[in-house]
Protein backbone atom coordinates (compact mmCIF):
# COMPACT_ATOMS: atom_id res chain seq x y z
CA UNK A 1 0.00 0.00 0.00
CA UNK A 2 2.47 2.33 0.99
CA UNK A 3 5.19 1.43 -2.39
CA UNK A 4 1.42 2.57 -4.23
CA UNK A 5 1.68 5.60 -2.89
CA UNK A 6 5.46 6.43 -3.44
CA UNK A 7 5.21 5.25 -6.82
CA UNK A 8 1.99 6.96 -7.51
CA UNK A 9 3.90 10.43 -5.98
CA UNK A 10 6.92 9.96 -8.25
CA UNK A 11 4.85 9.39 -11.30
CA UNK A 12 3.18 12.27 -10.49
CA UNK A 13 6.25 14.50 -10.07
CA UNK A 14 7.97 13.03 -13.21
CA UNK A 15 4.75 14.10 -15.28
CA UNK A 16 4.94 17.26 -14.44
CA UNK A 17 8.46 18.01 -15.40
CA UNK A 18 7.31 15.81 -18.82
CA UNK A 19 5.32 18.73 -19.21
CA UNK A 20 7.14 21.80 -18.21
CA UNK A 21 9.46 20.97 -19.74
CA UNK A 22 8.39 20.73 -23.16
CA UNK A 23 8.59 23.40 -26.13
CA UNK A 24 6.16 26.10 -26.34
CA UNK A 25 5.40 25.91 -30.40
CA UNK A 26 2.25 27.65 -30.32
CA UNK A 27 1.74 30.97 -31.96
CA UNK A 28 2.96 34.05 -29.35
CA UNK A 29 2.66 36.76 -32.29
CA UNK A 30 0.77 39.06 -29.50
CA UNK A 31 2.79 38.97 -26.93
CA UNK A 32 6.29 39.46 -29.23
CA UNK A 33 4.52 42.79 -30.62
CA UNK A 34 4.72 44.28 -27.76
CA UNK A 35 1.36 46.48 -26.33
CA UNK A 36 0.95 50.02 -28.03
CA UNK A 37 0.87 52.27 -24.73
CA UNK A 38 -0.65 55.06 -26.56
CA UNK A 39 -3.87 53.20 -26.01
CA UNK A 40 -3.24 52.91 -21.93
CA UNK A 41 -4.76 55.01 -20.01
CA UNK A 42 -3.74 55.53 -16.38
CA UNK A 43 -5.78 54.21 -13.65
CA UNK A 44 -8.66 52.18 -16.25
CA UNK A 45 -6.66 48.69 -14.28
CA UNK A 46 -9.83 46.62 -12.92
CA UNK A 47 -9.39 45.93 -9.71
């Protein structure tokens, strides 16, 4: 029971650094533009 659960746990761990660590290939066009801050106004944040 307990070897379940350590295995389980390590599993769990190694998936998640599967996926971290793989490429981003999706499209980021918007964020490598850049924001035009002529369009910002000051204070209009939502919070």
């Amino acid at each position: 029971m307990n070897t379940k659960r350590i295995l389980f746990g390590m599993m769990a761990c190694l998936m998640l650094v599967a996926v971290s660590c793989t490429p981003n290939t999706g499209d980021d066009e918007a964020y490598e533009q850049g924001i035009d801050k002529k369009h910002i106004k000051p204070g209009s944040s939502k919070r």
